[in-house]
PDB file of N, CA and C in Angstrom:
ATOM      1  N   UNK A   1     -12.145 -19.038 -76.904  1.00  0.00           N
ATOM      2  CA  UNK A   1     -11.782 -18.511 -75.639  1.00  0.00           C
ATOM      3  C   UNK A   1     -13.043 -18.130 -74.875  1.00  0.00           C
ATOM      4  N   UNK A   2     -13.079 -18.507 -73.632  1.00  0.00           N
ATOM      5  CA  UNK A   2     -14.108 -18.017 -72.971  1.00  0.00           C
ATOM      6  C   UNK A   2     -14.178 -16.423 -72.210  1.00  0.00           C
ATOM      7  N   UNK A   3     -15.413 -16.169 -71.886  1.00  0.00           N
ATOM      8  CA  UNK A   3     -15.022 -14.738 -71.192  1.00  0.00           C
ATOM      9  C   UNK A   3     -15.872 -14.940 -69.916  1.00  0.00           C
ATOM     10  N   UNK A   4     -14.973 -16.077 -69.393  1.00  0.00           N
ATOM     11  CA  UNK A   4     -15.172 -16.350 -67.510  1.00  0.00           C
ATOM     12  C   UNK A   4     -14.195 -15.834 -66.598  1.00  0.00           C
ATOM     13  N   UNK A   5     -14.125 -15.332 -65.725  1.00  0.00           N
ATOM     14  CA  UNK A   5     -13.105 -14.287 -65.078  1.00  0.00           C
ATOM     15  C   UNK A   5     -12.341 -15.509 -64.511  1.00  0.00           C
ATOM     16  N   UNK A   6     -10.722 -15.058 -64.343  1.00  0.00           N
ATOM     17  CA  UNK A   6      -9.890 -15.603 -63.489  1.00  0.00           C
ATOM     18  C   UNK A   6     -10.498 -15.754 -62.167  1.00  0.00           C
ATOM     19  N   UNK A   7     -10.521 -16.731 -61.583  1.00  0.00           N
ATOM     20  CA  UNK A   7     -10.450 -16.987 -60.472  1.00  0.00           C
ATOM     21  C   UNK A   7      -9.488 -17.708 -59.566  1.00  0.00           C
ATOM     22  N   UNK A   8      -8.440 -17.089 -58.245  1.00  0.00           N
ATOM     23  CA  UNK A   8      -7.553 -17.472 -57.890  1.00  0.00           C
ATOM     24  C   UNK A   8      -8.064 -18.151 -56.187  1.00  0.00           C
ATOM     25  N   UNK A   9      -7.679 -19.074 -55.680  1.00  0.00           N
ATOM     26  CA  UNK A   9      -8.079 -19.448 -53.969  1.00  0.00           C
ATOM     27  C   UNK A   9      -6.785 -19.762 -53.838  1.00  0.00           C
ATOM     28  N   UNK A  10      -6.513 -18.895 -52.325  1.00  0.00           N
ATOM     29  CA  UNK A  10      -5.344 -19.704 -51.843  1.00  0.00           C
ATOM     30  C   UNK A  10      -5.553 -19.498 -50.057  1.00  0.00           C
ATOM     31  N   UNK A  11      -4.914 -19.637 -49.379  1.00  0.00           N
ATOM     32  CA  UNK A  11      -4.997 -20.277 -48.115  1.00  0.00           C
ATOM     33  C   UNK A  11      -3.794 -19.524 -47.311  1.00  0.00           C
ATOM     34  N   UNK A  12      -4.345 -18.369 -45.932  1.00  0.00           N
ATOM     35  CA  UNK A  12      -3.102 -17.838 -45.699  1.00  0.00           C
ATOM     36  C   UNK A  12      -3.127 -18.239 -44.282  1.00  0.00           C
ATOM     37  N   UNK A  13      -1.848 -18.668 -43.923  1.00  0.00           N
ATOM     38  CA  UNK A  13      -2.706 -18.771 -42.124  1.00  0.00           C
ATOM     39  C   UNK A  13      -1.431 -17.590 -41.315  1.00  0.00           C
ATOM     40  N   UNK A  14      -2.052 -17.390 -40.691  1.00  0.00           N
ATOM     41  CA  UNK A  14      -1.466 -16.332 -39.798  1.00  0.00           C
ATOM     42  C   UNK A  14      -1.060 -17.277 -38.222  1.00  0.00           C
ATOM     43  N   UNK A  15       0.136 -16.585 -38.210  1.00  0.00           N
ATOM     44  CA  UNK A  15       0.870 -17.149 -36.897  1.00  0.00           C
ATOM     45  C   UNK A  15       0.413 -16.519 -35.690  1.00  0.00           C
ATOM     46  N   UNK A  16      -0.383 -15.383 -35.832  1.00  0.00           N
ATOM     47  CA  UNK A  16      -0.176 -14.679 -34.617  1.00  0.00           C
ATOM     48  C   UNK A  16      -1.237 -14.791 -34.619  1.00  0.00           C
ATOM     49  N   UNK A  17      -2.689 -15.218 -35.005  1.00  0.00           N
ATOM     50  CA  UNK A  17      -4.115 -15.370 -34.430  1.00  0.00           C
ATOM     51  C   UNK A  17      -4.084 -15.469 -33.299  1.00  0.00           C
ATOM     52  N   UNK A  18      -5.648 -14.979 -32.760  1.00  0.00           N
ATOM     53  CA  UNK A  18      -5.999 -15.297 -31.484  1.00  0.00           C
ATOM     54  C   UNK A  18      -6.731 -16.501 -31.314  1.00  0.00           C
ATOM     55  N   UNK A  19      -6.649 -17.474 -30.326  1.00  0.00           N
ATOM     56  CA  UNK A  19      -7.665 -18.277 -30.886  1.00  0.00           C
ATOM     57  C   UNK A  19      -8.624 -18.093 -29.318  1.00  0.00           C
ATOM     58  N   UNK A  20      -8.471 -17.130 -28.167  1.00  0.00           N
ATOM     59  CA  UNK A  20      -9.380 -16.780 -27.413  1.00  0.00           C
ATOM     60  C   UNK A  20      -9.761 -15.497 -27.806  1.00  0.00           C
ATOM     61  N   UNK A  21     -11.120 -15.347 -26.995  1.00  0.00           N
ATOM     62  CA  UNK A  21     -11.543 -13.665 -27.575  1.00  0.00           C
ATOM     63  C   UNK A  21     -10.553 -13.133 -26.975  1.00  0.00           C
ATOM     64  N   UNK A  22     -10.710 -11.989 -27.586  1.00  0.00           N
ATOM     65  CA  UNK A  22      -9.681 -10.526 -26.694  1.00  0.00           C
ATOM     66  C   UNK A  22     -10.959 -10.342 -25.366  1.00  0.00           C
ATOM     67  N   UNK A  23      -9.279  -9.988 -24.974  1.00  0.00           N
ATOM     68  CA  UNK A  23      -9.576  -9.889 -23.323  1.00  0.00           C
ATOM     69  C   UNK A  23     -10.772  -8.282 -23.207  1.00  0.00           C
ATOM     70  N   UNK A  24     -11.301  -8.120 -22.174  1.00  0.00           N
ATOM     71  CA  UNK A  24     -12.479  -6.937 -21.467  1.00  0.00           C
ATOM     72  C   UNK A  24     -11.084  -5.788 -21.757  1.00  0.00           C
ATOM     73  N   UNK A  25     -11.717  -4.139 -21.804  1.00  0.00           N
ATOM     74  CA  UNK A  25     -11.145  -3.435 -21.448  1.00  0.00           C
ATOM     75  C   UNK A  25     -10.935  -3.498 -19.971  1.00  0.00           C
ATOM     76  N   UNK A  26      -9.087  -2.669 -19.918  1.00  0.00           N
ATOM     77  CA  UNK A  26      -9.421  -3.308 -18.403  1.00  0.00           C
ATOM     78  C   UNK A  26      -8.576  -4.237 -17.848  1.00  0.00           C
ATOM     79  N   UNK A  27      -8.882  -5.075 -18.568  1.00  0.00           N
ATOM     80  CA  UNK A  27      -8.312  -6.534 -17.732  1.00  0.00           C
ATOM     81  C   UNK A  27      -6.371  -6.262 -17.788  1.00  0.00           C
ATOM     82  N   UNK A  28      -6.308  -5.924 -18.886  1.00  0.00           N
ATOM     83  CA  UNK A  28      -4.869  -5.694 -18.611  1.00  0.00           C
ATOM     84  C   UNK A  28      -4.442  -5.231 -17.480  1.00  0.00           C
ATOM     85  N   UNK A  29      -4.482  -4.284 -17.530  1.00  0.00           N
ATOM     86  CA  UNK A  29      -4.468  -3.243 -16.535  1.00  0.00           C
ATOM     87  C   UNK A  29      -4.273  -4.206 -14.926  1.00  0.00           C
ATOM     88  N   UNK A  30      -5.654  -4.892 -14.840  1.00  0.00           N
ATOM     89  CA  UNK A  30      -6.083  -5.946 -13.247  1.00  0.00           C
ATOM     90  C   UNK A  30      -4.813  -6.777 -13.591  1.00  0.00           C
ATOM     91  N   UNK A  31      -4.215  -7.395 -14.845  1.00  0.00           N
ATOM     92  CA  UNK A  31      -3.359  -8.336 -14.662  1.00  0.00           C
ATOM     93  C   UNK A  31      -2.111  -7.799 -14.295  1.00  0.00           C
ATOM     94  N   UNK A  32      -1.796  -6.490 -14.675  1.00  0.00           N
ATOM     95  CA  UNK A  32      -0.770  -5.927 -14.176  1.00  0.00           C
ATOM     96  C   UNK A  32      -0.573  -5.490 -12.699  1.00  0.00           C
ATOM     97  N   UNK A  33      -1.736  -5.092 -12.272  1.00  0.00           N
ATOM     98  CA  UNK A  33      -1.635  -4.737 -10.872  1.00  0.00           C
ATOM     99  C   UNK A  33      -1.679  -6.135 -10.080  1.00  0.00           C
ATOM    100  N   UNK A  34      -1.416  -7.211 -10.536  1.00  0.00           N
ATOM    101  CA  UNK A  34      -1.275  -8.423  -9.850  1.00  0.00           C
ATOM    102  C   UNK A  34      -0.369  -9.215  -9.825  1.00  0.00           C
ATOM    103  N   UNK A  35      -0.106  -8.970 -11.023  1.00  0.00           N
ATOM    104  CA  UNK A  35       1.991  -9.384 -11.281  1.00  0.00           C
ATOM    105  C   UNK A  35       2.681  -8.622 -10.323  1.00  0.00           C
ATOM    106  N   UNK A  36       2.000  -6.999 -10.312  1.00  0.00           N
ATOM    107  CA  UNK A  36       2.910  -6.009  -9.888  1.00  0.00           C
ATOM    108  C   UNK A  36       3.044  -6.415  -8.034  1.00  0.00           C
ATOM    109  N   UNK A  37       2.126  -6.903  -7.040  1.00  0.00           N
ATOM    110  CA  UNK A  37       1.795  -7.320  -6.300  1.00  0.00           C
ATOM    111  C   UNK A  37       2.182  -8.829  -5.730  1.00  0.00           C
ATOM    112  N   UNK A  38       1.984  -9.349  -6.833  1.00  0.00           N
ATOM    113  CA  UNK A  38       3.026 -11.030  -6.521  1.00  0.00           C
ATOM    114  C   UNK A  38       4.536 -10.750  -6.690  1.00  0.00           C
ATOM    115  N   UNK A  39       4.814  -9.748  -7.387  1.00  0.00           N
ATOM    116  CA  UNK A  39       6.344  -9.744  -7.741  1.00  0.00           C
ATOM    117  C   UNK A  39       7.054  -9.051  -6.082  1.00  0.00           C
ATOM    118  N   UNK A  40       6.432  -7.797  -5.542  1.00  0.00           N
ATOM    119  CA  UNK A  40       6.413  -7.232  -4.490  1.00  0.00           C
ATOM    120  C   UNK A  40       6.562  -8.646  -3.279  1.00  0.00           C
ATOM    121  N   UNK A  41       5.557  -9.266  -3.416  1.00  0.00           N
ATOM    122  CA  UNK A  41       5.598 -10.025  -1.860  1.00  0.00           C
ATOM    123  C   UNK A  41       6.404 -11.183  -2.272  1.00  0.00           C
ATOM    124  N   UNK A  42       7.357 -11.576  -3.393  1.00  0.00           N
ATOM    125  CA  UNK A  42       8.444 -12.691  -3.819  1.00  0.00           C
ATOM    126  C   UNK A  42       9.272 -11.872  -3.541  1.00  0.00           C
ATOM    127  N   UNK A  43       9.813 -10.404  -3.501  1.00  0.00           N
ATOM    128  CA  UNK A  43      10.588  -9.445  -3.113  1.00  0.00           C
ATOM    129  C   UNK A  43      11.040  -9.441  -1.577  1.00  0.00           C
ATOM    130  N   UNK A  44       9.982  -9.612  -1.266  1.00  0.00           N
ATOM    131  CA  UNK A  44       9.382  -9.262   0.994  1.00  0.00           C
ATOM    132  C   UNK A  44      10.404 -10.232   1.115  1.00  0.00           C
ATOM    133  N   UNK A  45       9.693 -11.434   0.779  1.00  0.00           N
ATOM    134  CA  UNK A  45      10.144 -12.899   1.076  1.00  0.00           C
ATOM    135  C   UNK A  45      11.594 -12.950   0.925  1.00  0.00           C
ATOM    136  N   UNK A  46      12.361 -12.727  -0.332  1.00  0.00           N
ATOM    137  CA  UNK A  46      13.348 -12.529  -0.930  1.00  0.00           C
ATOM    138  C   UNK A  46      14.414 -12.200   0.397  1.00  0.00           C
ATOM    139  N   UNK A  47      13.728 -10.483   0.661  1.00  0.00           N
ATOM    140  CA  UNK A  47      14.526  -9.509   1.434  1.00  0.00           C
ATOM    141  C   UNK A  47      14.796 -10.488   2.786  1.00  0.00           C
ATOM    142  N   UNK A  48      13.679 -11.081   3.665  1.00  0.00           N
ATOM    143  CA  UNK A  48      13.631 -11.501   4.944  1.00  0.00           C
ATOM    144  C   UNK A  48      14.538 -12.946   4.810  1.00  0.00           C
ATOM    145  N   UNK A  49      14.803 -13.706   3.436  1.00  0.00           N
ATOM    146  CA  UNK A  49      15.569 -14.312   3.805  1.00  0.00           C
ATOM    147  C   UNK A  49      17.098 -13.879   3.505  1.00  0.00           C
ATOM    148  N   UNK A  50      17.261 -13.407   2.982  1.00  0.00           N
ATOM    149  CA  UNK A  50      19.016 -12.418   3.031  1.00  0.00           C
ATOM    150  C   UNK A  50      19.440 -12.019   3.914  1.00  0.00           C
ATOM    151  N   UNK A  51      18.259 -11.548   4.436  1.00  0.00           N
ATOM    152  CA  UNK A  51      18.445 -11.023   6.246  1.00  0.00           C
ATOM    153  C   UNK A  51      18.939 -11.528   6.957  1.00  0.00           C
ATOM    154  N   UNK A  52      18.181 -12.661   6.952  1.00  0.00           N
ATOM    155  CA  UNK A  52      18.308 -14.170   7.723  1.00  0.00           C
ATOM    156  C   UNK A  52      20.176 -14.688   7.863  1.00  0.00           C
ATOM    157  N   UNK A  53      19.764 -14.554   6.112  1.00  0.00           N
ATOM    158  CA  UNK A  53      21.172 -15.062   5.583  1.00  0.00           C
ATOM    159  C   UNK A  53      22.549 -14.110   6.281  1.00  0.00           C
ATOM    160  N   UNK A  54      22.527 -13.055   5.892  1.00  0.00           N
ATOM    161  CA  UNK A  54      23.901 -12.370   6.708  1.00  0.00           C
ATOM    162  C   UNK A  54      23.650 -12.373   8.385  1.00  0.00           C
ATOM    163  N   UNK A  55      22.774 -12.228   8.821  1.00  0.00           N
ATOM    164  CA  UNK A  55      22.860 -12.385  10.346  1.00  0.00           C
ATOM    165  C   UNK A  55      23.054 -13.621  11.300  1.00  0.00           C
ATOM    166  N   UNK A  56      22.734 -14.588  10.152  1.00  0.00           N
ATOM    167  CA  UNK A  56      22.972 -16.059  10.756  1.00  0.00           C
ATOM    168  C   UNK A  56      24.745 -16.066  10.587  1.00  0.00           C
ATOM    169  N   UNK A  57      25.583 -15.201   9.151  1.00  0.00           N
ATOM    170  CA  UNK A  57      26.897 -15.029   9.463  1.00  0.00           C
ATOM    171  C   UNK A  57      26.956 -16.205   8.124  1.00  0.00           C
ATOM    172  N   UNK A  58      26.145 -16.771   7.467  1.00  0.00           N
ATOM    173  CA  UNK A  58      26.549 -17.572   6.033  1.00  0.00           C
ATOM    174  C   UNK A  58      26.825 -16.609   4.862  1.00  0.00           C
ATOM    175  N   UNK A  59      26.434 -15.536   5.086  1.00  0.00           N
ATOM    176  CA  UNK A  59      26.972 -14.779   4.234  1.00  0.00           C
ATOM    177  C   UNK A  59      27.764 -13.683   4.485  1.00  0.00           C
ATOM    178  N   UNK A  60      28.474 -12.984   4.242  1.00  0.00           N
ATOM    179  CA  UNK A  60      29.467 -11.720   4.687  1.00  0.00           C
ATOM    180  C   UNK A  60      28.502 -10.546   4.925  1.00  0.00           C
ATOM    181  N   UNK A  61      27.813 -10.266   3.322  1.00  0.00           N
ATOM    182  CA  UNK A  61      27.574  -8.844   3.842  1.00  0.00           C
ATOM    183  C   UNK A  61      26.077  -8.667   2.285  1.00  0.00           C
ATOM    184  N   UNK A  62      25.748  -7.400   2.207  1.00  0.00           N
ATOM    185  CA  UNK A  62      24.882  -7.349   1.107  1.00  0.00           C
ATOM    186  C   UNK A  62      25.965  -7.147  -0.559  1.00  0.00           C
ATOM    187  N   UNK A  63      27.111  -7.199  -0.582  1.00  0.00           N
ATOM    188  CA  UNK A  63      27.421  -6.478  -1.624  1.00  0.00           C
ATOM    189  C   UNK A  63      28.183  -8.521  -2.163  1.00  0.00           C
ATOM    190  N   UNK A  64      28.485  -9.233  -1.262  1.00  0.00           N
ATOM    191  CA  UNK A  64      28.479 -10.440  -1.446  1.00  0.00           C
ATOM    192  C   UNK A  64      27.459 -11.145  -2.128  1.00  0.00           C
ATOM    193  N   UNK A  65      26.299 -11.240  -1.480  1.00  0.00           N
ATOM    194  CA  UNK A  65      24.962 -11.293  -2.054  1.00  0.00           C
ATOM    195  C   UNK A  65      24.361 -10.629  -3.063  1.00  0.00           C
ATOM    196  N   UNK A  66      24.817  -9.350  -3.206  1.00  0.00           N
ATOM    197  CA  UNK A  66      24.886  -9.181  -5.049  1.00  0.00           C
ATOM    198  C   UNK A  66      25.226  -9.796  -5.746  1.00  0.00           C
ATOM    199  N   UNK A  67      26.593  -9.995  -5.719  1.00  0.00           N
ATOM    200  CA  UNK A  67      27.370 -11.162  -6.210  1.00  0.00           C
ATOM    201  C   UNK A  67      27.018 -12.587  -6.603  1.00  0.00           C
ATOM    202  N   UNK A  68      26.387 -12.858  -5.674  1.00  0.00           N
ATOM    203  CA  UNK A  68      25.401 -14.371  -5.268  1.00  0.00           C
ATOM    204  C   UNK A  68      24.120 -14.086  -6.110  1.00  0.00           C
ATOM    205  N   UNK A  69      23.407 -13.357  -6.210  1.00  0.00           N
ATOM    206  CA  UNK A  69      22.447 -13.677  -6.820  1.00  0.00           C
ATOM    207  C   UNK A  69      22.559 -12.762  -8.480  1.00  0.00           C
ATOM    208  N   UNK A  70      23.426 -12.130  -8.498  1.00  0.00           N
ATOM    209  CA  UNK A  70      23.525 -11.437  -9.895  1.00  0.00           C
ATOM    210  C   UNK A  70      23.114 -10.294 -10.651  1.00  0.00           C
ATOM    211  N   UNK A  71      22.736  -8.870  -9.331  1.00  0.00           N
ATOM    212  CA  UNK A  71      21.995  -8.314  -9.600  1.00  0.00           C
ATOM    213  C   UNK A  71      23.078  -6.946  -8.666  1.00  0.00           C
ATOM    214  N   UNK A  72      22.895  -6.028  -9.397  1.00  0.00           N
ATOM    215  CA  UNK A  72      23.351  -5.005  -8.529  1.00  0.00           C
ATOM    216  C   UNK A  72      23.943  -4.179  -7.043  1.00  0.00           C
ATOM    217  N   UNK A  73      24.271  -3.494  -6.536  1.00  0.00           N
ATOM    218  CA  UNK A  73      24.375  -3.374  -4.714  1.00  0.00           C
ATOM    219  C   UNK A  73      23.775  -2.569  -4.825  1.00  0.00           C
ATOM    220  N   UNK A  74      22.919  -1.638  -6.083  1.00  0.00           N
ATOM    221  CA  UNK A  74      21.759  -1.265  -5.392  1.00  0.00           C
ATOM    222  C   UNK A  74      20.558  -1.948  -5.581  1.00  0.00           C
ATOM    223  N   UNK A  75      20.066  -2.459  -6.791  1.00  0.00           N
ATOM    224  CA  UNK A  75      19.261  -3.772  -6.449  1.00  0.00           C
ATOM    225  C   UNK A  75      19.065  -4.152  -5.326  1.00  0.00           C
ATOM    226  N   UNK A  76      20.290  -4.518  -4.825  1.00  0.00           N
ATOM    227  CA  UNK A  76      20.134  -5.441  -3.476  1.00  0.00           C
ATOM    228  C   UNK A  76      19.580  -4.941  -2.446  1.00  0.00           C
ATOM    229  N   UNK A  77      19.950  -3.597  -2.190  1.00  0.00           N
ATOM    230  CA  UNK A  77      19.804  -2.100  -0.957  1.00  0.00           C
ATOM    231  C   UNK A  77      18.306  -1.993  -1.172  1.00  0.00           C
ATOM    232  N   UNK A  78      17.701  -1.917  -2.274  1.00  0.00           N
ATOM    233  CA  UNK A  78      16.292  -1.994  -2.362  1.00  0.00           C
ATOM    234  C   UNK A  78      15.397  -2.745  -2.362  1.00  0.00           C
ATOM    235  N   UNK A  79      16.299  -3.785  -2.370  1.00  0.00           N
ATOM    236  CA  UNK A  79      15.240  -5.316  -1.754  1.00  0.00           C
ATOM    237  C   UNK A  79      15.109  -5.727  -0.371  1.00  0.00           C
ATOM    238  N   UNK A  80      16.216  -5.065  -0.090  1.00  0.00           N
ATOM    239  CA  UNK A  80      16.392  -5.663   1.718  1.00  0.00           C
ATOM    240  C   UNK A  80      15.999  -4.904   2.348  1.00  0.00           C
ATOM    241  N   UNK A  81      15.611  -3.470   1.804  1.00  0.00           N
ATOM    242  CA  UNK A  81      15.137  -2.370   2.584  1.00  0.00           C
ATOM    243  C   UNK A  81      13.517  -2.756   3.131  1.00  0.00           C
ATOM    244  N   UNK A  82      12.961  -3.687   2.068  1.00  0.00           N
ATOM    245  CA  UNK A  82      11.532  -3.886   2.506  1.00  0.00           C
ATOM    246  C   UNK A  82      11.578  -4.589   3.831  1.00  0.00           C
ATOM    247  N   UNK A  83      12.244  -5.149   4.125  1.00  0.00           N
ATOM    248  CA  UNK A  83      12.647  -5.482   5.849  1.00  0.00           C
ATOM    249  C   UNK A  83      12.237  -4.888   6.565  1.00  0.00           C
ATOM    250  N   UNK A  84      12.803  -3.193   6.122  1.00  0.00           N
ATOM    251  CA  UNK A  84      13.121  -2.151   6.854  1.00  0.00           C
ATOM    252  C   UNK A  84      11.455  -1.697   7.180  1.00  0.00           C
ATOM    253  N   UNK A  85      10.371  -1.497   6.235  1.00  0.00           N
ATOM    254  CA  UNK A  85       9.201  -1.305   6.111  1.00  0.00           C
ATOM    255  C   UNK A  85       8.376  -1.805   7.293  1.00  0.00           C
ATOM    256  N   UNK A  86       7.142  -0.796   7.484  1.00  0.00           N
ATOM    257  CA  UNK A  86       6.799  -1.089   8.802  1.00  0.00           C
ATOM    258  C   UNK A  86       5.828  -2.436   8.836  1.00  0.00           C
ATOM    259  N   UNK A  87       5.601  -3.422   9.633  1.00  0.00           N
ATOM    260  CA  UNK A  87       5.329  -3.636   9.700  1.00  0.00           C
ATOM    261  C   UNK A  87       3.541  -4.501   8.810  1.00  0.00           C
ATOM    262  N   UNK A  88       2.755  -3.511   9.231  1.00  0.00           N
ATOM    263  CA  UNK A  88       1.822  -2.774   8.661  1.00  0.00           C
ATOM    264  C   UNK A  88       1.593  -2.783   6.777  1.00  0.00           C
ATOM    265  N   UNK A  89       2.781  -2.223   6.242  1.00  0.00           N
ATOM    266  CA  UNK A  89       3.055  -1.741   5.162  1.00  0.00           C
ATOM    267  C   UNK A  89       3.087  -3.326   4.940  1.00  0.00           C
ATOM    268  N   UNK A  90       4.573  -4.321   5.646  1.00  0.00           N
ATOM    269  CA  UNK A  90       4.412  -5.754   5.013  1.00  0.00           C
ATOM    270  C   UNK A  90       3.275  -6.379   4.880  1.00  0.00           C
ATOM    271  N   UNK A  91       2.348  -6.154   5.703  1.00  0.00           N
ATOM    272  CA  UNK A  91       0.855  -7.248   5.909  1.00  0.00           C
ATOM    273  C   UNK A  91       0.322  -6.659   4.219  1.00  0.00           C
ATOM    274  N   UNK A  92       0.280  -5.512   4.137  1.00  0.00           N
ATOM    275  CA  UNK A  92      -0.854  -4.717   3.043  1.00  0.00           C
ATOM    276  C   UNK A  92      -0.055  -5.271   1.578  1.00  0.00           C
ATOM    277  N   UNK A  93       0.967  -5.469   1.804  1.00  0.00           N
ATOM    278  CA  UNK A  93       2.447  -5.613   0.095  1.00  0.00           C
ATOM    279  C   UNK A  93       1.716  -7.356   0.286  1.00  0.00           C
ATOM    280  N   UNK A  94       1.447  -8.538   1.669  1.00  0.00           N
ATOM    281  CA  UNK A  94       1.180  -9.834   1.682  1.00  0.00           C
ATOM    282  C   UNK A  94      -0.260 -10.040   0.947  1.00  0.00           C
ATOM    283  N   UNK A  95      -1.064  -8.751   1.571  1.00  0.00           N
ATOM    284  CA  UNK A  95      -2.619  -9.017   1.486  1.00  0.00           C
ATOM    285  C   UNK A  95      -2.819  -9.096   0.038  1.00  0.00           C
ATOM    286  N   UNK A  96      -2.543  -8.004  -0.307  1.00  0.00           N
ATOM    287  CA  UNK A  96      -2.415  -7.591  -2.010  1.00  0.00           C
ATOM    288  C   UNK A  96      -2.514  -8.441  -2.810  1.00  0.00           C
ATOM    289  N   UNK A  97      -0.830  -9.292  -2.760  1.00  0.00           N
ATOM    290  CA  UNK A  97      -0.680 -10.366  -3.013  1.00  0.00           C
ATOM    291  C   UNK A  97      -1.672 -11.574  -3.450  1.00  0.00           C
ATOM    292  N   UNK A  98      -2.457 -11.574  -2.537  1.00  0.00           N
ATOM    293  CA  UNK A  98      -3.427 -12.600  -2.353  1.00  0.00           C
ATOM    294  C   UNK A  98      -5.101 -12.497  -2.686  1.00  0.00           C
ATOM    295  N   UNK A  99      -4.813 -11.337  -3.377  1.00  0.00           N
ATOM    296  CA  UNK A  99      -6.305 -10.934  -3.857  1.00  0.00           C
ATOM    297  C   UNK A  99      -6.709 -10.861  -5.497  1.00  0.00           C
TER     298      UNK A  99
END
């Protein structure tokens, strides 16, 4: 009998590796405030065409358009309200957007 130690190799691979570095401190954070900002001005957009939509008379009303798109009547009250927003406020929710 010899007195050479066991030796075992085996091979593990992991599913969840990274295979880019990890991101800067930070960066999360910038990616969130940019989702948070594109999601806002797909919102604007959203609101101004619903607008569109019941005043042109293709749709009845906002609680219809809940209905239509699948989301709450207050959902809805808070999407269309950005309409309501001045002006001003829309350019800065567009600019955002785009930076």
């Amino acid at each position: 009998m010899s007195q050479e130690p066991l030796r075992v190799e085996f091979r593990v691979e992991l599913g969840n590796r990274r295979l880019e570095p990890k991101p800067e401190p930070g960066a999360r954070a910038e990616r969130q405030r940019v989702d948070r900002a594109a999601r806002r001005a797909r919102n604007l957009a959203l609101a101004h065409w619903i607008d569109y939509l019941i005043r042109s008379g293709e749709v009845a009303d906002l609680a219809t358009m809940a209905k239509l798109c699948k989301v709450s009547r207050a959902r809805m009250t808070n999407i269309v309200g950005l309409v309501k927003a001045a002006p001003t406020e829309q350019n800065c929710i567009l600019v955002a957007a785009h930076q």
